[in-house]
C-alpha atoms as a PDB file:
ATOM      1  CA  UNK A   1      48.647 -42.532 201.233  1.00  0.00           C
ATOM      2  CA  UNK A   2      47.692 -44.658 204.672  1.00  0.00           C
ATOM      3  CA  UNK A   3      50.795 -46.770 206.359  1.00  0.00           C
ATOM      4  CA  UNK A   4      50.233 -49.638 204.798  1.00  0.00           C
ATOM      5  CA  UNK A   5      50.824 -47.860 201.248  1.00  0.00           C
ATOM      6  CA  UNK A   6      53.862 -46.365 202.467  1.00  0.00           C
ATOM      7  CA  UNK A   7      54.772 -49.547 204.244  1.00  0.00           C
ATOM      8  CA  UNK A   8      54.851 -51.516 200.548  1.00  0.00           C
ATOM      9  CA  UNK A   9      55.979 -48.585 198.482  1.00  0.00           C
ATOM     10  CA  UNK A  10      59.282 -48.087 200.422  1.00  0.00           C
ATOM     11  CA  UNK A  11      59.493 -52.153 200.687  1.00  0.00           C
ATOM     12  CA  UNK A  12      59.462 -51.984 196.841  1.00  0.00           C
ATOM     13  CA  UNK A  13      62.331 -49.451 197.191  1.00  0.00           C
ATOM     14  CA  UNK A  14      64.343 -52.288 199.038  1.00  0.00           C
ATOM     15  CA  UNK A  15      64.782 -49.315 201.988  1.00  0.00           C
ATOM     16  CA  UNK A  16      63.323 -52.371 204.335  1.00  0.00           C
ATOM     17  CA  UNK A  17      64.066 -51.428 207.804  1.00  0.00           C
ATOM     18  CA  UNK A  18      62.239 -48.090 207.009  1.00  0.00           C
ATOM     19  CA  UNK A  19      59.158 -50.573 205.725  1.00  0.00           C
ATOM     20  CA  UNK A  20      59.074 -52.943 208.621  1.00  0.00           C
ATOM     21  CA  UNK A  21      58.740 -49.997 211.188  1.00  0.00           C
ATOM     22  CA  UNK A  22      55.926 -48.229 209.122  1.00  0.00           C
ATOM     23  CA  UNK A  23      54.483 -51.914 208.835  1.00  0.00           C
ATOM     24  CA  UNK A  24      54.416 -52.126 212.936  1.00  0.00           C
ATOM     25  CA  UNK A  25      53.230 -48.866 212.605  1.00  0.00           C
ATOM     26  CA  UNK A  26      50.145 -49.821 210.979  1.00  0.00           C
ATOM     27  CA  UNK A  27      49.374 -52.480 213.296  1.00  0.00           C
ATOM     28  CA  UNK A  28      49.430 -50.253 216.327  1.00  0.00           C
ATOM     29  CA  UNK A  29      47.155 -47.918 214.593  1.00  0.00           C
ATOM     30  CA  UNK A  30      45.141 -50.702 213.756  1.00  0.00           C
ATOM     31  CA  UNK A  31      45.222 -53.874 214.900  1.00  0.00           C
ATOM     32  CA  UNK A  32      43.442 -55.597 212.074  1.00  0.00           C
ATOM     33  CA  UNK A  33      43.469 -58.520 209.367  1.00  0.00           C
ATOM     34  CA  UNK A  34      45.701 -56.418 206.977  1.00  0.00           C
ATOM     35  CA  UNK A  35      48.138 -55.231 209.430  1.00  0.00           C
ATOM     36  CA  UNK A  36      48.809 -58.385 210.970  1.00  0.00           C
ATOM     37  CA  UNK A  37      48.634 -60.475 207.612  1.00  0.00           C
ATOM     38  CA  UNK A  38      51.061 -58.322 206.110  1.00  0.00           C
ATOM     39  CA  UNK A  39      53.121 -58.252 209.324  1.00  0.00           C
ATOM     40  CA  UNK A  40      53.112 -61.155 209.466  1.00  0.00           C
ATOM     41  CA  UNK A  41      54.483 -61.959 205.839  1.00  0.00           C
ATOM     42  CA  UNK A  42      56.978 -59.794 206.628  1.00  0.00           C
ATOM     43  CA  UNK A  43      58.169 -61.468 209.572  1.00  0.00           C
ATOM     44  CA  UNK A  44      57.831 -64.951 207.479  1.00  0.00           C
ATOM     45  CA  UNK A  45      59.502 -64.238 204.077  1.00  0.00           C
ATOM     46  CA  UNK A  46      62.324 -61.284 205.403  1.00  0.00           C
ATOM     47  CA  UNK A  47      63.101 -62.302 208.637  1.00  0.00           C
ATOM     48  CA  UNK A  48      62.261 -65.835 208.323  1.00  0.00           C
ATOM     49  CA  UNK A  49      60.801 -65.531 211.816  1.00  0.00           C
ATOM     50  CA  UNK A  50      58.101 -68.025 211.775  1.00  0.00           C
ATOM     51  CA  UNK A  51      57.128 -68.116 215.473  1.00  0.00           C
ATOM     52  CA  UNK A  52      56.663 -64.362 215.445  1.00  0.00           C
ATOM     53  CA  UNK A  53      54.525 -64.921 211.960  1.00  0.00           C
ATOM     54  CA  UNK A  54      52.740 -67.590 213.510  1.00  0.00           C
ATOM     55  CA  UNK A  55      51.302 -65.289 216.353  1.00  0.00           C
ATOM     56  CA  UNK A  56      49.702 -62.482 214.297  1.00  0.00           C
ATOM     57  CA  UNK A  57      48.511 -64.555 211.486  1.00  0.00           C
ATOM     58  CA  UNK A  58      46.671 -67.292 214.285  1.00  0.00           C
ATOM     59  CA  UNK A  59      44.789 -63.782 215.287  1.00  0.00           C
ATOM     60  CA  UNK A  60      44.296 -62.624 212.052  1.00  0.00           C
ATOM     61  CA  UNK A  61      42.579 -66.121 210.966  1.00  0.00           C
ATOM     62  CA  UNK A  62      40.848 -65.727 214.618  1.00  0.00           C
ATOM     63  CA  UNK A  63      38.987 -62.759 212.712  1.00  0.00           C
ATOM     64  CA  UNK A  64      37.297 -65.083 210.096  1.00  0.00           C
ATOM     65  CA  UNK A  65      39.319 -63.275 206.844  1.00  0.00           C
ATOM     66  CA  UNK A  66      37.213 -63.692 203.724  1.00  0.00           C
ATOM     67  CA  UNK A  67      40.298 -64.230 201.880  1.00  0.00           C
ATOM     68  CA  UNK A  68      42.594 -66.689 201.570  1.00  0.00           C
ATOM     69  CA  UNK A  69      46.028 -64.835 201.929  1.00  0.00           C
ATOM     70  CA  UNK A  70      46.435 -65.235 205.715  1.00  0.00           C
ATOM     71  CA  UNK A  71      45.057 -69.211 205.440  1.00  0.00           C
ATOM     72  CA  UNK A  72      48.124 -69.733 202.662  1.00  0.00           C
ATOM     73  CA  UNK A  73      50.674 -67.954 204.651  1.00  0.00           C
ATOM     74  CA  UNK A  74      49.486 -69.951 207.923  1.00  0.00           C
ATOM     75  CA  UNK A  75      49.429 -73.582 205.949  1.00  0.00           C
ATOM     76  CA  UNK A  76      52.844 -72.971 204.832  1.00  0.00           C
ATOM     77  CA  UNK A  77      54.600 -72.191 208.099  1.00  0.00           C
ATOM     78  CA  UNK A  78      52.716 -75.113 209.322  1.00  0.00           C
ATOM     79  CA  UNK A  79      54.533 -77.207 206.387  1.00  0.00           C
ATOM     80  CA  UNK A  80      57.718 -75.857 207.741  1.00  0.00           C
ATOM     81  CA  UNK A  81      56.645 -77.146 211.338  1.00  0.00           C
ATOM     82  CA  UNK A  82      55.712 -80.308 209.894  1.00  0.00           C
ATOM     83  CA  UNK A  83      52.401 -79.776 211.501  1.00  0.00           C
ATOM     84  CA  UNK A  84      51.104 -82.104 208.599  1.00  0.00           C
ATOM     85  CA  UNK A  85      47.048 -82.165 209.620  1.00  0.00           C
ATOM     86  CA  UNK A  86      47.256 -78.776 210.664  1.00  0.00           C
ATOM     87  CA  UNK A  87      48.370 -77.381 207.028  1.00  0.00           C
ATOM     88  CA  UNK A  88      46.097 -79.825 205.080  1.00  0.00           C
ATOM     89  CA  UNK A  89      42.828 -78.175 206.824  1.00  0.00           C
ATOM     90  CA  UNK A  90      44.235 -74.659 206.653  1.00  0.00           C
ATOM     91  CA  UNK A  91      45.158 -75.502 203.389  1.00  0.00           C
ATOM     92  CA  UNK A  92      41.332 -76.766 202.509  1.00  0.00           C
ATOM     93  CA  UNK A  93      39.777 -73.700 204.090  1.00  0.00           C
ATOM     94  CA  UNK A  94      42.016 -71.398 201.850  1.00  0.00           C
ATOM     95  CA  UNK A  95      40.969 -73.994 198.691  1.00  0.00           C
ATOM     96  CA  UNK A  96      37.108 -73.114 199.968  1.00  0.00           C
ATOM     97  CA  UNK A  97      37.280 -69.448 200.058  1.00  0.00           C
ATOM     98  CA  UNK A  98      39.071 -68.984 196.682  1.00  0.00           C
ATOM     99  CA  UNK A  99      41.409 -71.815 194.712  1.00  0.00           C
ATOM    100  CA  UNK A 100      45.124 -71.174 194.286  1.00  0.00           C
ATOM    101  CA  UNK A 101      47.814 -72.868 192.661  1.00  0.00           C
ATOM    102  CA  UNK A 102      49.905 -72.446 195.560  1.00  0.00           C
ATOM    103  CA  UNK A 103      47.217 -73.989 197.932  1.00  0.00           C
ATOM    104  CA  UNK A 104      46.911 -76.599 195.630  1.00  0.00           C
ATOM    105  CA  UNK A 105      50.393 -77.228 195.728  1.00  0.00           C
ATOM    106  CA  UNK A 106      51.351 -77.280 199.073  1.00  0.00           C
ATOM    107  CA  UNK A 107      48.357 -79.461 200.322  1.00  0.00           C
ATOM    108  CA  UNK A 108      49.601 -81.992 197.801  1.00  0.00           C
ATOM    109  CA  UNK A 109      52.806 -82.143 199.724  1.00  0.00           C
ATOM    110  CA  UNK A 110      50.479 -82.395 203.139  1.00  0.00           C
ATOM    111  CA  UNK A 111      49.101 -84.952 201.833  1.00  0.00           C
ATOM    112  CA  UNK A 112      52.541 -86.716 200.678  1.00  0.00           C
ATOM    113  CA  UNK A 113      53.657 -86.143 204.374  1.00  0.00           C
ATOM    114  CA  UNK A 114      50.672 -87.772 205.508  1.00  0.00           C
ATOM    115  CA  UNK A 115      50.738 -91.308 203.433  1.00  0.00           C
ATOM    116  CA  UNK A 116      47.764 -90.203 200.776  1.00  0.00           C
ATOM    117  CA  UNK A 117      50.149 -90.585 197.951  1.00  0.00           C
ATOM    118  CA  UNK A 118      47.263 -90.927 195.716  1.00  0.00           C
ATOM    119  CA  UNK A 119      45.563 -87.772 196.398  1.00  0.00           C
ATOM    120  CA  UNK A 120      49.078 -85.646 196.827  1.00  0.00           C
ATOM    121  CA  UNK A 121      49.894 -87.276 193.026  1.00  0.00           C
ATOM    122  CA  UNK A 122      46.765 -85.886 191.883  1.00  0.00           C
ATOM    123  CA  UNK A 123      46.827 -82.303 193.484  1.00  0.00           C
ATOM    124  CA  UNK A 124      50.736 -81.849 192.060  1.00  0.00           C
ATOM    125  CA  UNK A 125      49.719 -82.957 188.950  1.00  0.00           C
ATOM    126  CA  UNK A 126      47.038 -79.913 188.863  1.00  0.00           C
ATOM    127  CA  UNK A 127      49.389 -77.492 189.198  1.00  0.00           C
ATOM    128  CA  UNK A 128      52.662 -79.069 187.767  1.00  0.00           C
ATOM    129  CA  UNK A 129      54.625 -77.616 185.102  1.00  0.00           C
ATOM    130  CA  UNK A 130      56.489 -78.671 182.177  1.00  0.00           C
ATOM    131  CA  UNK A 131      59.244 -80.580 183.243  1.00  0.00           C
ATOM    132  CA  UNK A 132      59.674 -78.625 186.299  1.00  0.00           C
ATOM    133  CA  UNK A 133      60.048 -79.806 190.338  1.00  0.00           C
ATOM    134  CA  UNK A 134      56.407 -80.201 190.555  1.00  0.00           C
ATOM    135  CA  UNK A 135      55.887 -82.909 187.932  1.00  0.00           C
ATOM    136  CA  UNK A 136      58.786 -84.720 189.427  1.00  0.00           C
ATOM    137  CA  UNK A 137      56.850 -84.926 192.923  1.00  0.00           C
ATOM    138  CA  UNK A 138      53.584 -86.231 190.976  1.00  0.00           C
ATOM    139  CA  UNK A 139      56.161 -88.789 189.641  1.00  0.00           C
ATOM    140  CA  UNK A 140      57.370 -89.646 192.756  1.00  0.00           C
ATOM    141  CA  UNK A 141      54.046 -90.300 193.670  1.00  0.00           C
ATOM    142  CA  UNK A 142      53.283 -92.624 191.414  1.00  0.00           C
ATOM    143  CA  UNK A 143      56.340 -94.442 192.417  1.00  0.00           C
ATOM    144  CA  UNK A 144      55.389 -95.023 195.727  1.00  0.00           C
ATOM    145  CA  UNK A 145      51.988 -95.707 194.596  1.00  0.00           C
ATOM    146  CA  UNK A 146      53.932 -99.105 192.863  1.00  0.00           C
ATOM    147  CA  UNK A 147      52.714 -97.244 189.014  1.00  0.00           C
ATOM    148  CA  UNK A 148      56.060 -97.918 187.921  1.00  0.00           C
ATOM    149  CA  UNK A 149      54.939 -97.428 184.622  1.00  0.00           C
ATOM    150  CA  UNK A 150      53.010 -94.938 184.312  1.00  0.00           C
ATOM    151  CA  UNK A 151      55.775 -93.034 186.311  1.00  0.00           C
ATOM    152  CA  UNK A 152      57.963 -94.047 184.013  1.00  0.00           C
ATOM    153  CA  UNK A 153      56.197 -92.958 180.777  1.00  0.00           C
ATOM    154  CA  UNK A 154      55.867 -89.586 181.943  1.00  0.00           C
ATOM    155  CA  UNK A 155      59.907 -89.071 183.710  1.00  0.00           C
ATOM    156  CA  UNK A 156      60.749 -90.438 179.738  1.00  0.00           C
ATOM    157  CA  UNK A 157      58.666 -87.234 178.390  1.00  0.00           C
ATOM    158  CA  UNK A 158      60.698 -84.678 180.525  1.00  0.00           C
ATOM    159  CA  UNK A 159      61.956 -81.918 178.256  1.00  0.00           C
ATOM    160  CA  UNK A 160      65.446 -80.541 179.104  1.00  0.00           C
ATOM    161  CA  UNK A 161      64.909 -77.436 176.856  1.00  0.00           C
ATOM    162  CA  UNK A 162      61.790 -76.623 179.217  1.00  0.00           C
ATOM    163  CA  UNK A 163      61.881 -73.514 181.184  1.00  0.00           C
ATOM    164  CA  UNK A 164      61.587 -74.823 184.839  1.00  0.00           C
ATOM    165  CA  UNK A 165      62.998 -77.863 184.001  1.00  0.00           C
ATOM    166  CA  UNK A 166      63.863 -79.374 186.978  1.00  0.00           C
ATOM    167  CA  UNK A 167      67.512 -81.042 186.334  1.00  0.00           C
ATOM    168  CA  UNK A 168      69.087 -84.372 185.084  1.00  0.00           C
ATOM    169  CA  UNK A 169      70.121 -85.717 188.302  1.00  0.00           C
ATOM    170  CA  UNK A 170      67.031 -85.184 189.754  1.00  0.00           C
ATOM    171  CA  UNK A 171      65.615 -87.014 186.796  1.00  0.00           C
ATOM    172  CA  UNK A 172      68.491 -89.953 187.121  1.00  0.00           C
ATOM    173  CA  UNK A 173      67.311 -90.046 190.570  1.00  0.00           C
ATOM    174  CA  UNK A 174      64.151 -91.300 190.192  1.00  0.00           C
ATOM    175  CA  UNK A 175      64.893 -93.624 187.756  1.00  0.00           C
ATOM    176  CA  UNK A 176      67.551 -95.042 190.197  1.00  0.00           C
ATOM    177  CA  UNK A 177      63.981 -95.546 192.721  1.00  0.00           C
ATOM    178  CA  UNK A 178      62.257 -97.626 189.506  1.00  0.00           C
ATOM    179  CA  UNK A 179      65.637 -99.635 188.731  1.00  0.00           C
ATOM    180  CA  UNK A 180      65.900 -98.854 185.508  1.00  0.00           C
ATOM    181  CA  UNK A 181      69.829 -98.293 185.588  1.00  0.00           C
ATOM    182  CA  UNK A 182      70.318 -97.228 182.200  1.00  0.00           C
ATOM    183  CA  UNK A 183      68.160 -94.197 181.857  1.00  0.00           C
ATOM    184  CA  UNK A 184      69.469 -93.347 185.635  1.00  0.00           C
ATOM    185  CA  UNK A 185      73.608 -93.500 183.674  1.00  0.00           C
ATOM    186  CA  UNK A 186      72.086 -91.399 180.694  1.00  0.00           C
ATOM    187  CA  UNK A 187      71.148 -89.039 183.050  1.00  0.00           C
ATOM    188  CA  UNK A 188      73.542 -88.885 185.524  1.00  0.00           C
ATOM    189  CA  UNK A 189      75.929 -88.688 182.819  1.00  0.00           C
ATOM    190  CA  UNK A 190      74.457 -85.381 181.441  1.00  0.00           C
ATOM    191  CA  UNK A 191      74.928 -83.620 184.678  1.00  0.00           C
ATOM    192  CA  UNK A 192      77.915 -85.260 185.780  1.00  0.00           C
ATOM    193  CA  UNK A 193      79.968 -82.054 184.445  1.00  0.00           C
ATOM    194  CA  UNK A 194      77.326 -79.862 185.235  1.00  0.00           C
ATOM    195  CA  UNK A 195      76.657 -80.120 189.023  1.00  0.00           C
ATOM    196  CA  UNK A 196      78.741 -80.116 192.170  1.00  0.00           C
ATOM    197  CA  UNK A 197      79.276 -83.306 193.041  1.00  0.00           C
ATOM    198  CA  UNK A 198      77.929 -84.716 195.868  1.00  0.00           C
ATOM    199  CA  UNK A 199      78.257 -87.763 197.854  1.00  0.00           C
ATOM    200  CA  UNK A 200      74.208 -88.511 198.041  1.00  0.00           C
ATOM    201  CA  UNK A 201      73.683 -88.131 194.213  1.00  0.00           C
ATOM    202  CA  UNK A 202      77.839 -89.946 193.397  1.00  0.00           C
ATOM    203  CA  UNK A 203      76.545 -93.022 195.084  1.00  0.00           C
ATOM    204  CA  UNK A 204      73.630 -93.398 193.492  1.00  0.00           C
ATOM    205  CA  UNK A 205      75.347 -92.643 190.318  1.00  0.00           C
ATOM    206  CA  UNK A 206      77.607 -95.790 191.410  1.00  0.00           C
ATOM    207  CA  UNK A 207      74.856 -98.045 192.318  1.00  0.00           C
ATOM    208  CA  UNK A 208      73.420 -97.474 189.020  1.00  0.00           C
ATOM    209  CA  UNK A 209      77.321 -98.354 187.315  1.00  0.00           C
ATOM    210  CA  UNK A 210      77.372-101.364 189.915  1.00  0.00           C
ATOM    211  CA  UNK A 211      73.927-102.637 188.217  1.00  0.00           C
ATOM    212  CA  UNK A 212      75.446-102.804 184.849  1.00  0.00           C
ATOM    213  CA  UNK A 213      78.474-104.133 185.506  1.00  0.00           C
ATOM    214  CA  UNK A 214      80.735-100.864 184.383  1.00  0.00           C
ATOM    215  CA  UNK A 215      82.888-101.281 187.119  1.00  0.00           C
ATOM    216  CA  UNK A 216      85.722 -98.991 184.694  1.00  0.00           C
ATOM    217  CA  UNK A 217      83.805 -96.074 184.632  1.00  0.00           C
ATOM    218  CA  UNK A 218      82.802 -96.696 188.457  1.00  0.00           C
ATOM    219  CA  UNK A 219      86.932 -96.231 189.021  1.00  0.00           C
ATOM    220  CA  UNK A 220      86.905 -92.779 186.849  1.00  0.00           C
ATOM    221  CA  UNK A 221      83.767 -91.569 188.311  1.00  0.00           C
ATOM    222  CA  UNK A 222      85.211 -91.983 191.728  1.00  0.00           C
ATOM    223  CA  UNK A 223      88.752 -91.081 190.636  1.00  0.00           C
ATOM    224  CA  UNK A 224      87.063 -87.806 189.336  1.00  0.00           C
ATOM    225  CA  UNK A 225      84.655 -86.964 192.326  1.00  0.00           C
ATOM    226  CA  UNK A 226      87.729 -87.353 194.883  1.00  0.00           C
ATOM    227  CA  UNK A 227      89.749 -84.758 192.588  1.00  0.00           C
ATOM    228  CA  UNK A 228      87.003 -81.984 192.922  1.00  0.00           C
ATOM    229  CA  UNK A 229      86.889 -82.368 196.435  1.00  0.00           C
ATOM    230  CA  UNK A 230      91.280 -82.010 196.522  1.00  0.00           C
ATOM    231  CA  UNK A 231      90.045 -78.566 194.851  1.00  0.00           C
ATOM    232  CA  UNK A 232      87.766 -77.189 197.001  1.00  0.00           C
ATOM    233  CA  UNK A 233      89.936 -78.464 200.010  1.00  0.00           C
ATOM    234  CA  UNK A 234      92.582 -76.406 198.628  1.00  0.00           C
ATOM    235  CA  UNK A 235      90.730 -73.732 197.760  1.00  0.00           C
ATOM    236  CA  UNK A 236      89.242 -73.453 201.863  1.00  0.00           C
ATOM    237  CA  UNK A 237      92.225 -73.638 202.800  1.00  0.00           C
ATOM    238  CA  UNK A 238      93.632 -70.338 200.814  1.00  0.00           C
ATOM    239  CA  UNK A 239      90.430 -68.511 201.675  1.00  0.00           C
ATOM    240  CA  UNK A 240      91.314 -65.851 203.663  1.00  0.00           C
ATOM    241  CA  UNK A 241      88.831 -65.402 206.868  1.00  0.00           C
ATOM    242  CA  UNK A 242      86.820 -62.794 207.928  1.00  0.00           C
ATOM    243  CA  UNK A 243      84.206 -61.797 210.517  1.00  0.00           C
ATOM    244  CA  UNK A 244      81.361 -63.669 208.501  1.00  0.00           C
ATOM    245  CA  UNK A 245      84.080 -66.532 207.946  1.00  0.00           C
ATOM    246  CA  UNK A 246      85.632 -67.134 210.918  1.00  0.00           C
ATOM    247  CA  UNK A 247      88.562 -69.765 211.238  1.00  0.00           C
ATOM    248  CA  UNK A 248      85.914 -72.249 213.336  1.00  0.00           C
ATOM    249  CA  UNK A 249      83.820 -71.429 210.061  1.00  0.00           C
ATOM    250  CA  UNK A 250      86.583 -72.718 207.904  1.00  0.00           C
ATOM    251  CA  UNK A 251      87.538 -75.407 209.440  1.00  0.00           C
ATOM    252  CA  UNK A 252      84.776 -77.076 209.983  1.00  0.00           C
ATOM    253  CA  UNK A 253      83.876 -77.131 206.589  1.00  0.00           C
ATOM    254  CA  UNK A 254      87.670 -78.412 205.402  1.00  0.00           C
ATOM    255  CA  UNK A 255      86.381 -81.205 207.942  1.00  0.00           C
ATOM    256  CA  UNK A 256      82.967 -81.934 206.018  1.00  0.00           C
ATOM    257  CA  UNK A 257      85.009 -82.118 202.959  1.00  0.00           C
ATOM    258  CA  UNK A 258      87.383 -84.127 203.888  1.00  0.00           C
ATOM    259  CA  UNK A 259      84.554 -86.907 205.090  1.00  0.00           C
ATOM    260  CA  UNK A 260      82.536 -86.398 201.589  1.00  0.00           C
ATOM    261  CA  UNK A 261      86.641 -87.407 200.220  1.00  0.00           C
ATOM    262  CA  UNK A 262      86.525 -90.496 202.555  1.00  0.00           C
ATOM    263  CA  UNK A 263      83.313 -91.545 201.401  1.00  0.00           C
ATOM    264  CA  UNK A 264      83.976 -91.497 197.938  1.00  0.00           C
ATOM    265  CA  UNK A 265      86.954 -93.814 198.503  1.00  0.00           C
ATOM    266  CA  UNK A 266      84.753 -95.763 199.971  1.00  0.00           C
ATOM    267  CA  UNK A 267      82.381 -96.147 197.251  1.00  0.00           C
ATOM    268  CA  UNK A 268      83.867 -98.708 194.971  1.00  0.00           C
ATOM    269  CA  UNK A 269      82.927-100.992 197.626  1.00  0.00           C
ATOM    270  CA  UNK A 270      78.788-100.344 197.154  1.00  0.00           C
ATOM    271  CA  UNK A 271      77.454-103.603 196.726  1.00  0.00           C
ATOM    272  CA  UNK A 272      74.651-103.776 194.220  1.00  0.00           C
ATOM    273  CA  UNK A 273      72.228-105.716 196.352  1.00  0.00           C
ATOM    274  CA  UNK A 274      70.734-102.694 198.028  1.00  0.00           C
ATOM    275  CA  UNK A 275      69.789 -99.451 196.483  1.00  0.00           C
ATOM    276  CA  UNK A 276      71.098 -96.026 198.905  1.00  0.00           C
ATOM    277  CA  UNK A 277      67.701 -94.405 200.496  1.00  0.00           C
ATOM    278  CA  UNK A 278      66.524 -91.620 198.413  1.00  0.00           C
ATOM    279  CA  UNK A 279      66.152 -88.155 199.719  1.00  0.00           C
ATOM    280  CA  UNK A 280      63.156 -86.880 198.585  1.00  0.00           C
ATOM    281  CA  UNK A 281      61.905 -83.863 200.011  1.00  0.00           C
ATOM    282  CA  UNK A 282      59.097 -82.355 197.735  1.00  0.00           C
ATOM    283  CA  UNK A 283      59.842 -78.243 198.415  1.00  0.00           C
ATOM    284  CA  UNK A 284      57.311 -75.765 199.637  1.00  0.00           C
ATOM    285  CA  UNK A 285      55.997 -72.905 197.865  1.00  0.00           C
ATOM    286  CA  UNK A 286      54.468 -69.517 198.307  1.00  0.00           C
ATOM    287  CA  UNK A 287      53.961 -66.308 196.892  1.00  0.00           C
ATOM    288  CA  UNK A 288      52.974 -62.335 198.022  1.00  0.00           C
ATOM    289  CA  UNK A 289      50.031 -62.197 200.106  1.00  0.00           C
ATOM    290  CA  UNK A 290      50.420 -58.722 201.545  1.00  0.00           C
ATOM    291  CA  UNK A 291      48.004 -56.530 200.563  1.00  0.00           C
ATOM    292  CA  UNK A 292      47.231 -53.094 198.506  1.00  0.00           C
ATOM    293  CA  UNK A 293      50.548 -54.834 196.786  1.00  0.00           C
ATOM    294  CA  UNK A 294      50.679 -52.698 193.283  1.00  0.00           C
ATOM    295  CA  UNK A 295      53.153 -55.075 191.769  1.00  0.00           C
ATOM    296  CA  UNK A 296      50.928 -57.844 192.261  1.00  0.00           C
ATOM    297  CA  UNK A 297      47.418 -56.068 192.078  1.00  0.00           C
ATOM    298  CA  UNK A 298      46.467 -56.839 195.469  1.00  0.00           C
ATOM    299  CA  UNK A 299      44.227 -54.531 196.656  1.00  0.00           C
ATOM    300  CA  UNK A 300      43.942 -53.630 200.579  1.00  0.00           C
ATOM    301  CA  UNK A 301      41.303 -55.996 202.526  1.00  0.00           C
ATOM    302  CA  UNK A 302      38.061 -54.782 202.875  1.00  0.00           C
ATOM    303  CA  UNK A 303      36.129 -55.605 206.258  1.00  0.00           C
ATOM    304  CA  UNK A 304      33.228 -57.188 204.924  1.00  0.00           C
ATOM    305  CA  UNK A 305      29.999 -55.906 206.858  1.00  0.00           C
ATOM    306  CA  UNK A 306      26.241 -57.603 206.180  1.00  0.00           C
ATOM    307  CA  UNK A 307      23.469 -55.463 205.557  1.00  0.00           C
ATOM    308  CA  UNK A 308      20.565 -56.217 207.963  1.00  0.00           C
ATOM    309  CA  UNK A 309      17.268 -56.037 206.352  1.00  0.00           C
ATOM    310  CA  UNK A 310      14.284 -54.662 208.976  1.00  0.00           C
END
């Protein structure tokens, strides 16, 4: 069993710090396109140390892999840069040596980032789900595309019973962005006992009451909203502290409660002539690239040498 091997077996064992030294270890022995790819992941998904990452997966990719692992792990820390163009060609050159749904999906989102709604509506709808966060960004799409209904249509087909179904206020949400008010109340309504409330999500909620004219149920849902948040306030304030919850810790998130409380006071005034900004952040996604991976039948990388013929 090489480094590597031992590296991933002992990772699997969750006995980490063990791994990441035999995984450094391997790169001093040999300073390679494995090594530093899998270093690299490590670095990236356990110690969510991008900039580190970002240094031995730039000379890994300097090596001319003929795999795509290192050019999906170095797209996606360029997503988290926001180093739009930068992804979208790493992104294509991953695409070019062999497809993946997760290069597919995360050079959609370079290309929402970058304006091309129509192509980023087309790429998330290749690898979108049923139901799930995926389809809801190739929705979005078509929103901003001005294919209200067509985006419609499919939002009305979203199946709650589906496994990666992505949620009814994110659902409500978008109907909220195509002003259909009703659907948005059905839905909000569904996960109004359901999720933690938030200020973002309560005023759009509102805005979509306002729009009907329900100004009784705007009263309860605000009445309601500012009674969770009495809760929670209480409930900080009985927590006792400690040295990962420090008093500064604790009171400065009393304070950010106390502001989402002021806000929802504040909400009966939201005048229905302008819809609240949506926050729309389509998410990122990855997956294990380190190789000779068991779990994932990854086998170790292979230089690749050309036979000359004389």
């Amino acid at each position: 069993m090489n480094t590597n091997q031992k590296a991933i077996e002992l990772f699997e064992q969750n006995d980490y710090e063990e791994a990441l030294e035999l995984f450094q270890k391997a790169l001093i022995e040999s300073r390679n396109i494995q090594s530093l790819n899998n270093l690299a992941w490590i670095y990236s998904y356990e110690e969510e140390n991008d900039q580190k990452a970002l240094e031995l997966i730039e000379e890994a990719i300097a090596m001319n892999p003929k795999t795509y692992f290192p050019y999906n792990l170095l797209g996606e820390i360029y997503l988290r840069q926001k180093k739009w163009k930068l992804a979208l060609d790493t992104l294509l050159k991953s695409i070019s040596i062999q497809p993946s749904n997760e290069a597919y999906h995360n050079l959609a989102l370079a290309k929402y980032h970058l304006g091309d709604f129509t192509e980023a509506s087309n790429f998330f709808l290749r690898v979108a789900g049923d139901s799930d966060d995926v389809m809801l960004s190739h929705v979005k799409c078509l929103i901003d595309l001005g294919m209200k209904k067509e985006a419609k249509e499919k939002l009305d087909a979203f199946n709650p019973g589906a496994d990666d179904y992505v949620g009814e206020i994110e659902v409500a949400d978008l109907y909220v962005e195509m002003e259909c008010f009703e659907k948005a109340i059905f839905w909000f309504e569904k996960g109004w006992k359901e999720y933690l409330k938030e200020p973002y999500w309560v005023t759009r909620y509102i805005y979509s009451l306002s729009n009907t004219k329900n100004s009784n149920r705007i009263n309860e849902v605000v009445y309601e909203a500012i009674q969770q948040k009495d809760e929670e306030i209480k409930n900080a304030q009985e927590e006792e502290c400690d040295e990962n919850w420090t008093e500064d810790d604790k009171e400065e998130y009393i304070q950010q409660l106390l502001a989402d409380k002021n806000d929802y006071k504040n909400m009966v005034e939201i005048s229905s002539e302008q819809i609240p900004s949506i926050e729309f952040e389509p998410s990122i996604t990855g997956g294990c690239y380190l190789f000779g991976c068991k779990r994932h039948n990854h086998c170790e990388y292979e230089e690749v040498t050309e036979e000359i013929d004389f």
